[in-house]
Protein backbone atom coordinates (compact mmCIF):
# COMPACT_ATOMS: atom_id res chain seq x y z
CA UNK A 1 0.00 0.00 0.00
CA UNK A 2 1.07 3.24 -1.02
CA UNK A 3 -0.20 7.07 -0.20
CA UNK A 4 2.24 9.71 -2.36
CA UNK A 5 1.18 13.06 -1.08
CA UNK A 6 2.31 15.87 -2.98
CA UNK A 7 1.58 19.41 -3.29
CA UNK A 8 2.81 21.56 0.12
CA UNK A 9 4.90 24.16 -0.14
CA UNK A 10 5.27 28.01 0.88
CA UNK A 11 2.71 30.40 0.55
CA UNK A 12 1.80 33.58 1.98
CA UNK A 13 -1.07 34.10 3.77
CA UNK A 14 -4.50 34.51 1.95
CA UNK A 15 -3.11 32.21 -0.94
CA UNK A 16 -4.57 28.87 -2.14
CA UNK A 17 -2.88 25.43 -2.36
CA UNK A 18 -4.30 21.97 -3.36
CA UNK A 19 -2.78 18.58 -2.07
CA UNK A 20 -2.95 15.66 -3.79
CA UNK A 21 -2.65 12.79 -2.48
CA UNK A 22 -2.11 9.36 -5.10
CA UNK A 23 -3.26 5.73 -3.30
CA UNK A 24 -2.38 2.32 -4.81
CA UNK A 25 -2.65 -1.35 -3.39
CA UNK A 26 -5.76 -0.62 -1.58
CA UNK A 27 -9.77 -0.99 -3.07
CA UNK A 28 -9.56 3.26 -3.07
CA UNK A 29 -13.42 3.02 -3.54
CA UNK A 30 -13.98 1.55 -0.85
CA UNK A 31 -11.85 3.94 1.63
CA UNK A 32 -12.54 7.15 4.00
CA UNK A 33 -9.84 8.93 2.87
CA UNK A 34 -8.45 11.78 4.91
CA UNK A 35 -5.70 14.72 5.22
CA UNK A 36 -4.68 14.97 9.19
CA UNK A 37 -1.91 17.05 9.74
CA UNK A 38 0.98 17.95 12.45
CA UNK A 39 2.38 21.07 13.75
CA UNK A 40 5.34 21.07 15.90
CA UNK A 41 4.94 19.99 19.86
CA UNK A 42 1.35 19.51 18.94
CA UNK A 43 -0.75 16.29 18.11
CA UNK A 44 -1.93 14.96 15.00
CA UNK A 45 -5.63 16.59 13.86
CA UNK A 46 -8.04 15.73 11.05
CA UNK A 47 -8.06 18.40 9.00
CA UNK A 48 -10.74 16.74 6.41
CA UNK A 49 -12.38 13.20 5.44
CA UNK A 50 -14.64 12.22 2.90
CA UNK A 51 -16.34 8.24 3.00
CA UNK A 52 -16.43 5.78 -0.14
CA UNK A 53 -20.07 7.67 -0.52
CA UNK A 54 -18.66 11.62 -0.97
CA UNK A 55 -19.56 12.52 2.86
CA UNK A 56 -17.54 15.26 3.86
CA UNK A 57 -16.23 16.14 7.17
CA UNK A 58 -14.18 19.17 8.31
CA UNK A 59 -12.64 20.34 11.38
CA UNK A 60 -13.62 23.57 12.54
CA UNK A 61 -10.83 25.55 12.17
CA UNK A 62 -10.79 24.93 8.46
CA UNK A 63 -14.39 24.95 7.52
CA UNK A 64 -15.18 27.53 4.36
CA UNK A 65 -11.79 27.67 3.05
CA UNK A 66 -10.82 24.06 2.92
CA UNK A 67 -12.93 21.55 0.28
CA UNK A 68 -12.28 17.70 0.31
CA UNK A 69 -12.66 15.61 -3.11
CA UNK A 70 -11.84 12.54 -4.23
CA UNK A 71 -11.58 10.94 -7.90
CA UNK A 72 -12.00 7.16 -8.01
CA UNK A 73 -10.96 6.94 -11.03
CA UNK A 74 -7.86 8.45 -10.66
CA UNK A 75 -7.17 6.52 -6.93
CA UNK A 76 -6.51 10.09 -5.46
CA UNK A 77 -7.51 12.24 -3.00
CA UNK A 78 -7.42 15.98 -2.68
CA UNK A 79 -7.63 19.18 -0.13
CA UNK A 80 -8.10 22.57 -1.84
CA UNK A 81 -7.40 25.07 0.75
CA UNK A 82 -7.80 28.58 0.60
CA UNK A 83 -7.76 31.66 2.46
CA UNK A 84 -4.75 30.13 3.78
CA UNK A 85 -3.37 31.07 7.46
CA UNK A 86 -0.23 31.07 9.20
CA UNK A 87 -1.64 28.97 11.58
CA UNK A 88 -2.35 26.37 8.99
CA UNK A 89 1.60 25.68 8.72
CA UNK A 90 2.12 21.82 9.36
CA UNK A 91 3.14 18.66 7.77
CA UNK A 92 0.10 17.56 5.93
CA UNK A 93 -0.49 13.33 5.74
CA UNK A 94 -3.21 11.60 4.13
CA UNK A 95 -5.16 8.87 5.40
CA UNK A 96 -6.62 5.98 4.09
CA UNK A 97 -9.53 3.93 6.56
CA UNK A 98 -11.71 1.31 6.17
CA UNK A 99 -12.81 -1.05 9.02
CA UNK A 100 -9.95 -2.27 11.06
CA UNK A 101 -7.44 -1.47 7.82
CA UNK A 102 -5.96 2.03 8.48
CA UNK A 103 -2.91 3.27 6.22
CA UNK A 104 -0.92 6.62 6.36
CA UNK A 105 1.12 8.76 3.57
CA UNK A 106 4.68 10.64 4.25
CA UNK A 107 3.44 13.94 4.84
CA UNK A 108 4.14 17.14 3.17
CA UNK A 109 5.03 20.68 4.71
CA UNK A 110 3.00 23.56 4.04
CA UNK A 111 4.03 26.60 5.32
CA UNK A 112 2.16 29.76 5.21
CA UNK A 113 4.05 33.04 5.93
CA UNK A 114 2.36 36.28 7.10
């Protein structure tokens, strides 16, 4: 099983960025797939999911300027996320869930400057 995020980077505030994040050796269909992400000296948060049926769910902090999609086709999942905010700097890791079967990406930095 692979997840190959891609797509952080550094951006000043009120920019956009999208993440992209490529799965293969899993039934992608049939996953929640998810972004969580890290700052430093803090714990790992969901920042987004969405379920094998396009149900989308957010964490507060990033609801409005953050939108979740996924393209079966394509076995990848993405986070557009705008309006971005210093606060938002952290490494960025995709998940991948379904029942007991749980898989995680290498993350990717974003950093937003102010």
């Amino acid at each position: 099983v692979q997840l190959q995020a891609s797509g952080g980077g550094l951006v000043q505030a009120g920019r956009s960025l999208r993440l992209s994040c490529a799965a293969s050796g899993i039934s992608f269909s049939l996953f929640t797939m998810g972004w969580y992400r890290q700052a430093p000296g803090k714990q790992r948060e969901l920042v987004a999911s969405i379920t094998p049926g396009g149900l989308r769910n957010y964490a507060d902090s990033v609801k409005g300027r953050f939108t979740i999609s996924r393209d079966n086709a394509k076995n990848t999942v993405y986070v557009q996320m705008n309006s971005l905010k210093p606060e938002d700097t952290s490494v960025y890791y995709c998940n991948s869930k379904s029942g007991l079967r749980e898989f995680w990406g290498q993350g990717t930095v974003v950093t937003v400057s102010s």
